[in-house]
N, C-alpha and C. Protein backbone atom coordinates (compact mmCIF):
# COMPACT_ATOMS: atom_id res chain seq x y z
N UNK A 1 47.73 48.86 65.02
CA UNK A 1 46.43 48.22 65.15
C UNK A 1 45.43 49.23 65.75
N UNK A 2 44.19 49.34 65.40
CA UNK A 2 43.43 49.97 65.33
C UNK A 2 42.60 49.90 66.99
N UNK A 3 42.53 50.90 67.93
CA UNK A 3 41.48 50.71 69.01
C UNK A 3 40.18 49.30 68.70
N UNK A 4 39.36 49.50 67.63
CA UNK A 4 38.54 49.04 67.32
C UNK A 4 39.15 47.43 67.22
N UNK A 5 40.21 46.98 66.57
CA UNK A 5 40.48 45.98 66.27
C UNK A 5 41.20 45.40 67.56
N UNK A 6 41.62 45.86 68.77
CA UNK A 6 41.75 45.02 69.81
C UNK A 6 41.04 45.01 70.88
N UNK A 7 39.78 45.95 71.21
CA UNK A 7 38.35 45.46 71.43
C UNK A 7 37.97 44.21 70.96
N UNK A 8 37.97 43.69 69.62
CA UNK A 8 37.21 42.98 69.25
C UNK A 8 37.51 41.39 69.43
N UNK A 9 38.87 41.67 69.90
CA UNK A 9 39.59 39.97 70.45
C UNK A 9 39.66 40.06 71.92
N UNK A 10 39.32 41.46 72.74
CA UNK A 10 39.68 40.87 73.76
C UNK A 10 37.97 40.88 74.67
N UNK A 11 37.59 39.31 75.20
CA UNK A 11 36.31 39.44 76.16
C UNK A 11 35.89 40.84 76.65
N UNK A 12 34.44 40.77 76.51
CA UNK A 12 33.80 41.60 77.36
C UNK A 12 33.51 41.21 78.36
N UNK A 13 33.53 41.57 79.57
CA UNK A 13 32.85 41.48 80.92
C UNK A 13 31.65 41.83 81.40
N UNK A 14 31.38 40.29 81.55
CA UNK A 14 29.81 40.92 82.23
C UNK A 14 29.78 40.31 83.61
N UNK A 15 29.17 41.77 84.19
CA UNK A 15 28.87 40.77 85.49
C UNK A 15 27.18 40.27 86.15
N UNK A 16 27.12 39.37 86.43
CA UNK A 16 25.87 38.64 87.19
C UNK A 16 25.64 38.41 88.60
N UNK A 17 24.70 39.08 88.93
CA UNK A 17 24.70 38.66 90.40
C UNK A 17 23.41 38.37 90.78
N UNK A 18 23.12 37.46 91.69
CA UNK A 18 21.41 36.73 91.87
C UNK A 18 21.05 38.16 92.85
N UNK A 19 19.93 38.25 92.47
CA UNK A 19 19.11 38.79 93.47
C UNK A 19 17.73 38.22 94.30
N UNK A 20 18.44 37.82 95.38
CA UNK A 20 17.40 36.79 96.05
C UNK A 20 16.04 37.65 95.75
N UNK A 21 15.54 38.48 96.04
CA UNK A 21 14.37 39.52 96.17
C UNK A 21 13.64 38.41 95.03
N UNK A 22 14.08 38.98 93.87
CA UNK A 22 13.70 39.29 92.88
C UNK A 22 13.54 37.77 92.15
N UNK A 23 14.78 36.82 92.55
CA UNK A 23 14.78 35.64 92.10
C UNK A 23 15.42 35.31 90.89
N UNK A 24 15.90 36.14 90.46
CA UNK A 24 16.57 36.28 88.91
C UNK A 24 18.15 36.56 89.21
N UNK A 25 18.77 36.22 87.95
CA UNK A 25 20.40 36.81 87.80
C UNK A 25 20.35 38.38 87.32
N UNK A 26 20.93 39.16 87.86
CA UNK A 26 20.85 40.49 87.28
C UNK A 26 22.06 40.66 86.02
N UNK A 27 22.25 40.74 85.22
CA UNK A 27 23.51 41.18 84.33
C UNK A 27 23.54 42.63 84.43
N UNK A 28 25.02 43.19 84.22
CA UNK A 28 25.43 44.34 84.00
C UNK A 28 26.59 44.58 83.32
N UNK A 29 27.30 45.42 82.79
CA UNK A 29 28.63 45.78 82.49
C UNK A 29 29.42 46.83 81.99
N UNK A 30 30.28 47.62 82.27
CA UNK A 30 30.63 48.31 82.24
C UNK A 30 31.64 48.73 80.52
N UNK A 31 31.54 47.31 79.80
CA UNK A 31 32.23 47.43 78.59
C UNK A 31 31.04 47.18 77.46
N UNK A 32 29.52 47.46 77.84
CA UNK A 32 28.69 47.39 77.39
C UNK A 32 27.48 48.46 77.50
N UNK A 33 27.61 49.43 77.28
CA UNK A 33 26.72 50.63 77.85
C UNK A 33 25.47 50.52 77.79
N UNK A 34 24.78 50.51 78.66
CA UNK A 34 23.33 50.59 78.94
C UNK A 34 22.83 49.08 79.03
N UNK A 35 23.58 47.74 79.12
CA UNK A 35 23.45 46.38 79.71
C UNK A 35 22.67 46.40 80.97
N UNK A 36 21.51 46.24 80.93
CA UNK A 36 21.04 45.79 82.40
C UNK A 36 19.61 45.07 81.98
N UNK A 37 19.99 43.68 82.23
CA UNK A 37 18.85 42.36 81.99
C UNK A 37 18.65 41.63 83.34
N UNK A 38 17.80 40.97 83.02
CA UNK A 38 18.01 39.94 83.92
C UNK A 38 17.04 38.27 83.12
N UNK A 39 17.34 37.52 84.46
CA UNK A 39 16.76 35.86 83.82
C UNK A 39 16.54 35.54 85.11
N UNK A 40 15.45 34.32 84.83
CA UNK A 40 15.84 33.14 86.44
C UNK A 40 17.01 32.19 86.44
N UNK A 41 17.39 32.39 85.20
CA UNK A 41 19.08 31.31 85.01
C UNK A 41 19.59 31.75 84.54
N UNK A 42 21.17 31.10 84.72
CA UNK A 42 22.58 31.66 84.22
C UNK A 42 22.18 31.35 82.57
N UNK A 43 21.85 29.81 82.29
CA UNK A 43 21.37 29.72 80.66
C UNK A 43 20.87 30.78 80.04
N UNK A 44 19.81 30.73 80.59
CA UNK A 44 18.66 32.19 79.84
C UNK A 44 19.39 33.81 80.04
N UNK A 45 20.01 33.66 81.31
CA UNK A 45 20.90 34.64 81.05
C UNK A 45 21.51 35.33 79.70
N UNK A 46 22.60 34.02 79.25
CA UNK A 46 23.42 33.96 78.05
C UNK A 46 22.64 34.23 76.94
N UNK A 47 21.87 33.49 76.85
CA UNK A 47 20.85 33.66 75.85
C UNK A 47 20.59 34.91 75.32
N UNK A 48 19.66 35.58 76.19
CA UNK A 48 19.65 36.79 76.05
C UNK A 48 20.97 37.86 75.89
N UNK A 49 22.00 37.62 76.79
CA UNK A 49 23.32 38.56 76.26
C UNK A 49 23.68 38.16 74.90
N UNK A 50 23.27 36.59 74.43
CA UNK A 50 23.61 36.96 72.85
C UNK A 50 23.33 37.65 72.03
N UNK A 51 21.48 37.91 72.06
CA UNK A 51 21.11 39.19 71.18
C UNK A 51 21.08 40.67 71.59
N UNK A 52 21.27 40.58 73.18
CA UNK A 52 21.70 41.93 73.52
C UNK A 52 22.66 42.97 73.31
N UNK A 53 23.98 41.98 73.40
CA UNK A 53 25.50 42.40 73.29
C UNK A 53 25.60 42.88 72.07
N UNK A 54 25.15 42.79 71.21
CA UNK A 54 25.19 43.27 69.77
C UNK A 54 24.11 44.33 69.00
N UNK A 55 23.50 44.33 69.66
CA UNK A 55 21.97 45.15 69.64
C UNK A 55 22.69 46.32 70.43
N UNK A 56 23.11 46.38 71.62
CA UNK A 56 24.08 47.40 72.52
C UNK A 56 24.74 48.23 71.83
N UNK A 57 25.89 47.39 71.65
CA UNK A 57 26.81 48.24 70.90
C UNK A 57 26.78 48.48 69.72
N UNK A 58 26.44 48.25 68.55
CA UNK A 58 25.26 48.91 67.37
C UNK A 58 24.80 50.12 67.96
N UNK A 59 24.02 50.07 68.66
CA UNK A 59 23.09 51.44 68.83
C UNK A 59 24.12 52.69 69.58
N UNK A 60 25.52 52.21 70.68
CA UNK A 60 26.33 52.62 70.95
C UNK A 60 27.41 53.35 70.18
N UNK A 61 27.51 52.92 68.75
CA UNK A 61 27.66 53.38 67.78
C UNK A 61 29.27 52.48 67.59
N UNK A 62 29.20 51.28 67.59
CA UNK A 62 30.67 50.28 67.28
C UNK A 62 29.82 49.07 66.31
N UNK A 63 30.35 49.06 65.05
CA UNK A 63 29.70 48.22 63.70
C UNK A 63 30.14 47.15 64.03
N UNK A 64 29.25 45.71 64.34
CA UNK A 64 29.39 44.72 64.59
C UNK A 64 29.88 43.57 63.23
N UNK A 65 31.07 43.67 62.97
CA UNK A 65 31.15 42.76 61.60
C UNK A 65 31.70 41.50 62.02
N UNK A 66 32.47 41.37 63.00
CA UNK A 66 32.16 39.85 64.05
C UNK A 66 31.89 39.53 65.10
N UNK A 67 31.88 38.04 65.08
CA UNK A 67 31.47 37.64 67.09
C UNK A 67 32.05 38.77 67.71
N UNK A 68 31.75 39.14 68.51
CA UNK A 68 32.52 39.84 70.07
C UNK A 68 32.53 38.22 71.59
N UNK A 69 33.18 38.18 71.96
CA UNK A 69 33.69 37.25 72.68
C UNK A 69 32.96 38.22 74.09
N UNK A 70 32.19 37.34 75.12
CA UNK A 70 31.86 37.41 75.97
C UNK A 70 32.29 36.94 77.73
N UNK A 71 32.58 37.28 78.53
CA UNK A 71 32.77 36.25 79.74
C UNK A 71 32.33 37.29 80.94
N UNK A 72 31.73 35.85 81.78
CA UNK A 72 30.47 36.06 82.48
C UNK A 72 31.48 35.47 84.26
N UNK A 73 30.98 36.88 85.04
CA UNK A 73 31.78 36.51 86.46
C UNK A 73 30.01 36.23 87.09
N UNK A 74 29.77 34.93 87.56
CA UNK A 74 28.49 35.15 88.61
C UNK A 74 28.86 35.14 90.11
N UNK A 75 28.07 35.68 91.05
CA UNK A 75 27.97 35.78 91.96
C UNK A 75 26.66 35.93 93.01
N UNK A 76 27.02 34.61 93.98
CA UNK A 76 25.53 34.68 94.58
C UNK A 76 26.17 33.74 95.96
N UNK A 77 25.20 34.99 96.96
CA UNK A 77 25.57 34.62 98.50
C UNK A 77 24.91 33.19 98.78
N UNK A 78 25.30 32.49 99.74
CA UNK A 78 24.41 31.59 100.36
C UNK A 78 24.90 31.51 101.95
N UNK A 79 24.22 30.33 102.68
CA UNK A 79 24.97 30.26 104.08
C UNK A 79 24.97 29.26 104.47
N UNK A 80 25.44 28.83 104.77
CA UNK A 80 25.94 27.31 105.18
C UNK A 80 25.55 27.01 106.80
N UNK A 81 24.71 26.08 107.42
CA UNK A 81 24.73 26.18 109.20
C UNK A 81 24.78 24.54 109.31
N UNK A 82 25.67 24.28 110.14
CA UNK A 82 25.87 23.07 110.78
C UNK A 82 24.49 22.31 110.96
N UNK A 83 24.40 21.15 110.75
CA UNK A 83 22.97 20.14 110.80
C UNK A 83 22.68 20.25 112.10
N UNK A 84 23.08 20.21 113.50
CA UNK A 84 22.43 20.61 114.79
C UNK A 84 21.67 22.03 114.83
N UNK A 85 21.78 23.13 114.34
CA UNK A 85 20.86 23.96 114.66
C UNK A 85 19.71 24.51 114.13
């Protein structure tokens, strides 16, 4: 089996992380070269990695002749303080 052909079944990883600053999800990934978006939501997120992820790797030079399977790790701090203080 071909490199190319077990890329293409196994998820890509993307990762998301909020950036309070900024207010948006940042995307990135390392099985996607040159990935770096962002959204104010995880939805719009996806959205956009749909026409991205394929637009990417096209220009990366890997011929898109099906879906590529996606999965998304998010991450975002918060803090929790007891109702007395």
């Amino acid at each position: 089996m071909e490199e190319k052909d077990i890329m293409s079944r196994k998820p890509l990883f993307i990762r998301a992380e909020w950036d309070d600053e900024a207010r948006v999800w940042v995307a990135t990934s390392d099985d996607v070269p040159g990935l770096a978006t962002e959204a104010e939501t995880v939805e719009d997120l996806i959205e956009k990695l749909r026409v991205m992820i394929p637009e990417l790797l096209e220009a990366n030079g890997n011929a898109m002749e099906y879906e590529v399977p996606f999965e998304i790790l998010t991450r975002r701090f918060e803090f929790a303080q007891p109702q007395d203080i």
